[in-house]
C-alpha atoms as a PDB file:
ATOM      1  CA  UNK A   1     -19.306   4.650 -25.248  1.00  0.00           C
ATOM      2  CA  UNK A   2     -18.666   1.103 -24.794  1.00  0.00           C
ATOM      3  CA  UNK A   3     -15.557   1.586 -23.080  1.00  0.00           C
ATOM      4  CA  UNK A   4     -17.281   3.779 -20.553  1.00  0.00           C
ATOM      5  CA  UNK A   5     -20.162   1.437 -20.188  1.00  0.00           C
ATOM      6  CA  UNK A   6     -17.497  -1.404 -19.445  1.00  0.00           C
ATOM      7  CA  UNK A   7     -15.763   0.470 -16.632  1.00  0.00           C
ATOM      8  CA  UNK A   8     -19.342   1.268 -14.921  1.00  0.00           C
ATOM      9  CA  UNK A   9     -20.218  -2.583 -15.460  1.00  0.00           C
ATOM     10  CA  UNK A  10     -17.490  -4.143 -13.670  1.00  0.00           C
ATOM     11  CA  UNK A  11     -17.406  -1.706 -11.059  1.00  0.00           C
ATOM     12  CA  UNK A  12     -20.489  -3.421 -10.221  1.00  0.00           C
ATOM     13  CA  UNK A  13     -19.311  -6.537 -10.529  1.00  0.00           C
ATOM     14  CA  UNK A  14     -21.264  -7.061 -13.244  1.00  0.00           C
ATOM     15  CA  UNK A  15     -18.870  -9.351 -15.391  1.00  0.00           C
ATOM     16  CA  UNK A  16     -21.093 -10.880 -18.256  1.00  0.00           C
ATOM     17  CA  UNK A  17     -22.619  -7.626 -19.036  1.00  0.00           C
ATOM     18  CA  UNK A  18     -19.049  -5.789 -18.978  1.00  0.00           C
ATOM     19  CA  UNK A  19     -17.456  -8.426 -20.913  1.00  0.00           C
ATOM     20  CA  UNK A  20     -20.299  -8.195 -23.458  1.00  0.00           C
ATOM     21  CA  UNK A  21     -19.357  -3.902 -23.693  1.00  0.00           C
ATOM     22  CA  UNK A  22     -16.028  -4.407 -23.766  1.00  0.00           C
ATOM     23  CA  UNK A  23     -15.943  -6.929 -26.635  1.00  0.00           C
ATOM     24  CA  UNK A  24     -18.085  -4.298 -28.724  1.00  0.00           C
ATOM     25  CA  UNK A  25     -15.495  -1.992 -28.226  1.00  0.00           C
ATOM     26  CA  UNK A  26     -12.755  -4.304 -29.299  1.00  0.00           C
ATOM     27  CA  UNK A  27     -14.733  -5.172 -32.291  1.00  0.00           C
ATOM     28  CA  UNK A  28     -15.681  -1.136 -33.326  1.00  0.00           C
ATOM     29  CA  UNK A  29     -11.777  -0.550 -32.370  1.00  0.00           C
ATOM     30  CA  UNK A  30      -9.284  -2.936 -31.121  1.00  0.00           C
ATOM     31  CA  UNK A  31      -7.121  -0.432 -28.991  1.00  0.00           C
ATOM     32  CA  UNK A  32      -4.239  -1.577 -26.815  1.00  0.00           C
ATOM     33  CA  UNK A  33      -6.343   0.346 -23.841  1.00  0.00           C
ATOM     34  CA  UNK A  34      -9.382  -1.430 -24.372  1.00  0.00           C
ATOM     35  CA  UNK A  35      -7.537  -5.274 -25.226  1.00  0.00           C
ATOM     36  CA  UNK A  36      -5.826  -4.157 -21.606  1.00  0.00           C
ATOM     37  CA  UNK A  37      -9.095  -3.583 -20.374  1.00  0.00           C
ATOM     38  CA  UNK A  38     -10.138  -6.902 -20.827  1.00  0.00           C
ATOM     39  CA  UNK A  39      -7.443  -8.071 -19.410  1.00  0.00           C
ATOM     40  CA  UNK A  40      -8.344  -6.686 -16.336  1.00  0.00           C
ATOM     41  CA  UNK A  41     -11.954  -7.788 -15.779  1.00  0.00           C
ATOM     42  CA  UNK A  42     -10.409 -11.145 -16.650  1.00  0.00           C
ATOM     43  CA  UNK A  43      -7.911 -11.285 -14.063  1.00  0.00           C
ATOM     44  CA  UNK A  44     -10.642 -10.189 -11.809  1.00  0.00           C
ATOM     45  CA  UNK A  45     -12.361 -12.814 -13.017  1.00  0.00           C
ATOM     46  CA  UNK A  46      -8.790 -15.084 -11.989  1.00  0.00           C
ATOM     47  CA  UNK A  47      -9.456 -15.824 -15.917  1.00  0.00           C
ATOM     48  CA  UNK A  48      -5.975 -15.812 -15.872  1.00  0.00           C
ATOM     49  CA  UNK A  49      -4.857 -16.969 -19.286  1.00  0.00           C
ATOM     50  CA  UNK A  50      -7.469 -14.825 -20.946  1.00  0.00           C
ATOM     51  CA  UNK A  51      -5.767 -12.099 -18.951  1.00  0.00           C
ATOM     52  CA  UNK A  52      -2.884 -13.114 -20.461  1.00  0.00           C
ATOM     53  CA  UNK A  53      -3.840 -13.483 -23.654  1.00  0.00           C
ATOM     54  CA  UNK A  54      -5.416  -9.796 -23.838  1.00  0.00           C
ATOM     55  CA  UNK A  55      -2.417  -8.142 -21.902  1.00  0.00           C
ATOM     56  CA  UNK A  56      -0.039  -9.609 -24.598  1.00  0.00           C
ATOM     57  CA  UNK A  57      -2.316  -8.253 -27.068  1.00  0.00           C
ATOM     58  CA  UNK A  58      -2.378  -4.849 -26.074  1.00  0.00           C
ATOM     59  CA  UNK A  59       1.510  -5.003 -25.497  1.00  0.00           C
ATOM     60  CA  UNK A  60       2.205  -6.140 -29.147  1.00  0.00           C
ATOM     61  CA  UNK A  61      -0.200  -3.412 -30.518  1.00  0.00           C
ATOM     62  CA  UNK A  62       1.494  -0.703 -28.004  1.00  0.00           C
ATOM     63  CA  UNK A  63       4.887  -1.845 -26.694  1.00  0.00           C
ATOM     64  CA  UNK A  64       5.343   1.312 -24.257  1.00  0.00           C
ATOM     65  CA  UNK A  65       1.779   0.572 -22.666  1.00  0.00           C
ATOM     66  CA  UNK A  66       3.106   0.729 -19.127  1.00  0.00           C
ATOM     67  CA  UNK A  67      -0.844  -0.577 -17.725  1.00  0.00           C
ATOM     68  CA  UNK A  68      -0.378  -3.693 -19.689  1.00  0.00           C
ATOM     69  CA  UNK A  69       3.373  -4.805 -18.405  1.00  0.00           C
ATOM     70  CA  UNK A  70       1.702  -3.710 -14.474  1.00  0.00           C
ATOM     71  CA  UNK A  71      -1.450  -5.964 -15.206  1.00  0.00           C
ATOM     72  CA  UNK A  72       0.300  -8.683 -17.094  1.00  0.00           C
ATOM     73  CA  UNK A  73       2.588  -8.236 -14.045  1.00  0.00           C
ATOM     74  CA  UNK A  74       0.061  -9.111 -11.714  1.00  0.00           C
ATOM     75  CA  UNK A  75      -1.439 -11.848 -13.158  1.00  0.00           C
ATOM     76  CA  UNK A  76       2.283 -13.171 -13.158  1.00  0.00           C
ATOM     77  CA  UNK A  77       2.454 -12.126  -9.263  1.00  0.00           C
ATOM     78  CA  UNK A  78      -0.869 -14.209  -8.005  1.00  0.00           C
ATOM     79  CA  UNK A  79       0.176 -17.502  -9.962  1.00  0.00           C
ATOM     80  CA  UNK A  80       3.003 -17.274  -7.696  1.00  0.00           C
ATOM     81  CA  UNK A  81       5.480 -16.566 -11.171  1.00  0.00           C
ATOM     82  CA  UNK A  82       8.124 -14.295  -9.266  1.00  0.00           C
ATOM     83  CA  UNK A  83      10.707 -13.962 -12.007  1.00  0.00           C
ATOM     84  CA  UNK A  84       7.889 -12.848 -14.620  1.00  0.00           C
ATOM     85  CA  UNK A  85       6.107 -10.545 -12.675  1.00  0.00           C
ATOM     86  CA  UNK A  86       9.395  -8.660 -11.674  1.00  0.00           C
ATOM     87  CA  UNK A  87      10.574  -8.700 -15.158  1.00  0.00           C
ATOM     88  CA  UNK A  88       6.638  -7.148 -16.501  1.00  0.00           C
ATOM     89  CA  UNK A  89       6.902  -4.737 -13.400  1.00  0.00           C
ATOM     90  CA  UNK A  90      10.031  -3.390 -13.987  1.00  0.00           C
ATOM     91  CA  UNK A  91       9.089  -2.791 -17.961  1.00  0.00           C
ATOM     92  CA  UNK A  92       6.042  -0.822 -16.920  1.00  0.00           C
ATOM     93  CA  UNK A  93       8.334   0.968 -14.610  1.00  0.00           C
ATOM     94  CA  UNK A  94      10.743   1.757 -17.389  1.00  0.00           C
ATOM     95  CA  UNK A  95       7.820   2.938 -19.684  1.00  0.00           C
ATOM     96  CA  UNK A  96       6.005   4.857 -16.456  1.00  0.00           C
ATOM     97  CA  UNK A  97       8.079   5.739 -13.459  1.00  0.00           C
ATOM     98  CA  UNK A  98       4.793   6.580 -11.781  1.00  0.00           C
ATOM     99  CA  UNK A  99       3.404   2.904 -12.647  1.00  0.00           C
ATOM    100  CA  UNK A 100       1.868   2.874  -9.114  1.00  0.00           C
ATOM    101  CA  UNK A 101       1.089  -0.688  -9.113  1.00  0.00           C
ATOM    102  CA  UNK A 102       4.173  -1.689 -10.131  1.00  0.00           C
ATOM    103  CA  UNK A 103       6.522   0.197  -8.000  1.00  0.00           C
ATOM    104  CA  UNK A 104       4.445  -1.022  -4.832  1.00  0.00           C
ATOM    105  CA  UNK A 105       4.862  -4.802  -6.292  1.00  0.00           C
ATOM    106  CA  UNK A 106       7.695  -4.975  -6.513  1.00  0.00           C
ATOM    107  CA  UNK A 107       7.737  -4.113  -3.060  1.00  0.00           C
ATOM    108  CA  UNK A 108       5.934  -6.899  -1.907  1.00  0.00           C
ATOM    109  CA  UNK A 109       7.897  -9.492  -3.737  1.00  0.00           C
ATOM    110  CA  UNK A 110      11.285  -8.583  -2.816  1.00  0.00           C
ATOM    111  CA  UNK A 111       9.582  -8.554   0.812  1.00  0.00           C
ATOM    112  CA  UNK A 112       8.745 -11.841   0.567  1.00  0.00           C
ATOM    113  CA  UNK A 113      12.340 -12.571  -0.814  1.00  0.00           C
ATOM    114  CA  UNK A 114      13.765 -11.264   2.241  1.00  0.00           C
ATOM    115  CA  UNK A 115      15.290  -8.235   0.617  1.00  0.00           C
ATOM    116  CA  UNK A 116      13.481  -5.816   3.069  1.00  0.00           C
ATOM    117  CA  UNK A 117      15.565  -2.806   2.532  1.00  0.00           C
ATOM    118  CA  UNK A 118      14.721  -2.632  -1.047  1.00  0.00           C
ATOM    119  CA  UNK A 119      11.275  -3.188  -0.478  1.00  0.00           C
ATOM    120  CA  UNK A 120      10.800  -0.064   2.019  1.00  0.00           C
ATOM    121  CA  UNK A 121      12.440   1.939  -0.963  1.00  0.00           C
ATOM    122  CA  UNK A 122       9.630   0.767  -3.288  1.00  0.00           C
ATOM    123  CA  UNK A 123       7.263   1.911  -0.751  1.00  0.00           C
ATOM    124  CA  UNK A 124       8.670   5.185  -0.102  1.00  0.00           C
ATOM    125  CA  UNK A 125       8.900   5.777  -3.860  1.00  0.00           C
ATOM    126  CA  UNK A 126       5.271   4.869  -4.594  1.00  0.00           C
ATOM    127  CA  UNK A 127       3.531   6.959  -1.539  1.00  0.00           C
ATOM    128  CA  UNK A 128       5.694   9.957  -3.759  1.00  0.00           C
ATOM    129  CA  UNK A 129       3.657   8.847  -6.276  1.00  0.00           C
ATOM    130  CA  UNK A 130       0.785   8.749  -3.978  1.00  0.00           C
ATOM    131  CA  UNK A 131       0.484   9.493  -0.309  1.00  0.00           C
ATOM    132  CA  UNK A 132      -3.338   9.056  -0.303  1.00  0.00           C
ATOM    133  CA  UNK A 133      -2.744   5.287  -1.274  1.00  0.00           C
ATOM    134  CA  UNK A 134      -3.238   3.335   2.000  1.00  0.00           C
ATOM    135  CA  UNK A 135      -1.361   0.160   0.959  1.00  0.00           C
ATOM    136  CA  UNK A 136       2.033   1.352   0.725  1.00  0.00           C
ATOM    137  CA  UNK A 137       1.957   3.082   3.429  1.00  0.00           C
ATOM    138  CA  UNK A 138       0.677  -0.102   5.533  1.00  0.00           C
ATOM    139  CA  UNK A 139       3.466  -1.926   4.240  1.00  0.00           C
ATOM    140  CA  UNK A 140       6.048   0.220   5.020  1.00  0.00           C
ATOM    141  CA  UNK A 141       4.604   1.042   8.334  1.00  0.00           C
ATOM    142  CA  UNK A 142       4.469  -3.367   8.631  1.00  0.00           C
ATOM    143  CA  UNK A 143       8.462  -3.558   7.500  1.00  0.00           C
ATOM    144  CA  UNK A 144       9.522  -0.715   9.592  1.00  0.00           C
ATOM    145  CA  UNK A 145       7.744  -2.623  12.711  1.00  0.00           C
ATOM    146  CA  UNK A 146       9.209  -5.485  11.626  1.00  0.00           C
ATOM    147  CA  UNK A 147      12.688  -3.230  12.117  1.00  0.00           C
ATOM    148  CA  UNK A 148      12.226  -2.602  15.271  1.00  0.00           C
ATOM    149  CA  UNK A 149      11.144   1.203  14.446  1.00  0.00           C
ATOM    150  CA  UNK A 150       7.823   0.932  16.460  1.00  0.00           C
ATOM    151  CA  UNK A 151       7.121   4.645  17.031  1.00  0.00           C
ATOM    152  CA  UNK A 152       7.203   5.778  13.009  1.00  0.00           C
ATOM    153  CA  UNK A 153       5.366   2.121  12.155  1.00  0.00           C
ATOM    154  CA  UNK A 154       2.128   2.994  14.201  1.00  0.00           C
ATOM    155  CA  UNK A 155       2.275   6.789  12.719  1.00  0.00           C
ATOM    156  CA  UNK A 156       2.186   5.269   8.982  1.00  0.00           C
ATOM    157  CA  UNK A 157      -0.476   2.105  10.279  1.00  0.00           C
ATOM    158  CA  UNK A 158      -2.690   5.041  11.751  1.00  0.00           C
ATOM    159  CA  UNK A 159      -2.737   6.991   8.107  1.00  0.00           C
ATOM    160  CA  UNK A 160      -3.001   4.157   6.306  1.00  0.00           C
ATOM    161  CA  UNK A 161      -6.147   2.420   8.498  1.00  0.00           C
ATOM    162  CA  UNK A 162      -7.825   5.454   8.614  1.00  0.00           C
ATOM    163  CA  UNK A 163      -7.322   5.776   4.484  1.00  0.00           C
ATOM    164  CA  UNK A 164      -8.698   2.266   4.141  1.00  0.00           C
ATOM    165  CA  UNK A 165      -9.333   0.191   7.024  1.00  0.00           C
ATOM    166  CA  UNK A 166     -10.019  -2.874   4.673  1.00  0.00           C
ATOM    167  CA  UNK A 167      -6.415  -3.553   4.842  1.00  0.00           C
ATOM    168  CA  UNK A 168      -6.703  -4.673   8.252  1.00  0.00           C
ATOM    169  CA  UNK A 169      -8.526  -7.988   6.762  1.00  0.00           C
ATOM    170  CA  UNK A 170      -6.348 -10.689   5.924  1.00  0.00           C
ATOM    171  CA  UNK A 171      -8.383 -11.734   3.177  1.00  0.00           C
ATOM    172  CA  UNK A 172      -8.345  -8.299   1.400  1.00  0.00           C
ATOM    173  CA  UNK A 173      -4.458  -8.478   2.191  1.00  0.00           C
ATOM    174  CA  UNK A 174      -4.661 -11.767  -0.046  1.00  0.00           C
ATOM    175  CA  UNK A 175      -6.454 -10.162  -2.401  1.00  0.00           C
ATOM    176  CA  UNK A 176      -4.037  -7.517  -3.138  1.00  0.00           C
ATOM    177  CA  UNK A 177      -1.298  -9.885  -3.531  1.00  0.00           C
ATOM    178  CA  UNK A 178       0.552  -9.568  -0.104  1.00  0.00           C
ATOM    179  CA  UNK A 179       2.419 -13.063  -0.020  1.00  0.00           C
ATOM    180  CA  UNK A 180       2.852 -15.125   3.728  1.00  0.00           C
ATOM    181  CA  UNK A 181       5.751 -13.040   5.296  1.00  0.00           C
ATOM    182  CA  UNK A 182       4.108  -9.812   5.226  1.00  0.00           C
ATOM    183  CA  UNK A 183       0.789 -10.544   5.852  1.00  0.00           C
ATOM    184  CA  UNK A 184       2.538 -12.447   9.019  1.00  0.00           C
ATOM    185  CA  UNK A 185       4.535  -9.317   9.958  1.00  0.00           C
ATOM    186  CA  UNK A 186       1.436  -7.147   9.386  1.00  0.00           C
ATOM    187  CA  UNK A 187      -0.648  -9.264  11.912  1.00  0.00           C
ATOM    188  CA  UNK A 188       1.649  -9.125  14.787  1.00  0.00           C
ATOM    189  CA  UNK A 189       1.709  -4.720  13.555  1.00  0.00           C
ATOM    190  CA  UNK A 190      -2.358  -5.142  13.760  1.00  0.00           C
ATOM    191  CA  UNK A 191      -2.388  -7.070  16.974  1.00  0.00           C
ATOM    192  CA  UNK A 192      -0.686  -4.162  19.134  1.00  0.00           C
ATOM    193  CA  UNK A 193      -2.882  -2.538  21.644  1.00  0.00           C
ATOM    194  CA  UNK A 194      -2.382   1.117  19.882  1.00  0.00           C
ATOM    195  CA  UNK A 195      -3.190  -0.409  16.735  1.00  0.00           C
ATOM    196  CA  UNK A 196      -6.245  -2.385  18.051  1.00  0.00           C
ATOM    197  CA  UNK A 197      -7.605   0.466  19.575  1.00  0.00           C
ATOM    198  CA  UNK A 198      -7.400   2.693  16.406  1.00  0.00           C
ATOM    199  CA  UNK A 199      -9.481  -0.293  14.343  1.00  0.00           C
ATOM    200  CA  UNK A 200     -12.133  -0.087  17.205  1.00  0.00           C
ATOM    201  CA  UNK A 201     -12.661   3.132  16.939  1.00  0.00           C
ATOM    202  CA  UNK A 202     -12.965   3.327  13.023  1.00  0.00           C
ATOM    203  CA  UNK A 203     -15.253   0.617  13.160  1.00  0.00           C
END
């Protein structure tokens, strides 16, 4: 019950009052999921060594817990950590091969490291995983642009825009970890007439 309650809570935003559900459900039973969970609305919260603390938690209760390595992964990723948040994402990858999150990451980091080859693998592996998820196929509409592949780059912005149109904000780019280079690339993608005119008319 408290779990449940927790999840409604923070989608809300309602931190105090999720954090307060959350903790009950520790307390009645301290699963791996729900020490994970916490980890999450703290890392939300950029609480990030609470995150921490709660991720390693639920890692030494459940060592295969894929969700923990991704979200221990992340917290890793947006303090900027690069060799830890590979290392978390490729554990949760080894426990899940359909770690979503993790696949996609490590997109975006070896982007950033110049490897963009790999990177457009990750992304074509994770929209397997899930073609109705809008930022993989952004980014690997934003490297094949890069590439010089214009024609197949606005098919794949065009899906992805019209999947979720927030990812034409920079800020929600930030927010989803996309480091300088990409977020770079993906503004000179945005900026093309066809593109522009797409945004326009989803506005």
């Amino acid at each position: 019950m408290y779990n449940e309650k927790w999840g409604a809570l923070k989608g809300l935003k309602r931190y105090a009052e999720a954090e307060i559900a959350i903790n009950e459900a520790i307390k009645l039973s301290p699963r791996a999921s729900f020490y994970n969970n916490r980890g999450v609305l703290y890392a939300e919260q950029k609480k990030f060594d609470l995150a921490l603390i709660d991720y390693n938690k639920a890692i030494a209760i459940n060592p295969n817990y894929a969700d923990a390595y991704a979200g221990r992964g992340v917290v890793y990723h947006q303090q900027g950590n690069y060799t830890a948040a590979m290392s978390d994402y490729n554990q949760a990858v080894s426990k899940d091969a359909n770690s979503l999150a993790a696949v996609n990451n490590i997109g975006l980091i070896k982007y950033e490291q110049g490897d963009i080859e790999t990177a457009i693998k990750q992304w074509q592996e994770s929209i397997k995983i899930n073609n109705q998820s809008a930022e993989p196929i952004l980014a690997l509409a934003v490297a094949l642009y890069r590439k010089g592949e214009q024609q197949q780059a606005y098919q794949l912005a065009e899906t992805a825009l019209k999947l979720d149109k927030n990812f034409a904000d920079v800020n929600f780019m930030k927010k989803n970890i996309w480091g300088n280079k990409i977020i770079s690339d993906a503004q000179k993608l945005l900026s093309t007439p066809q593109i522009k005119t797409l945004l326009s008319q989803l506005r």
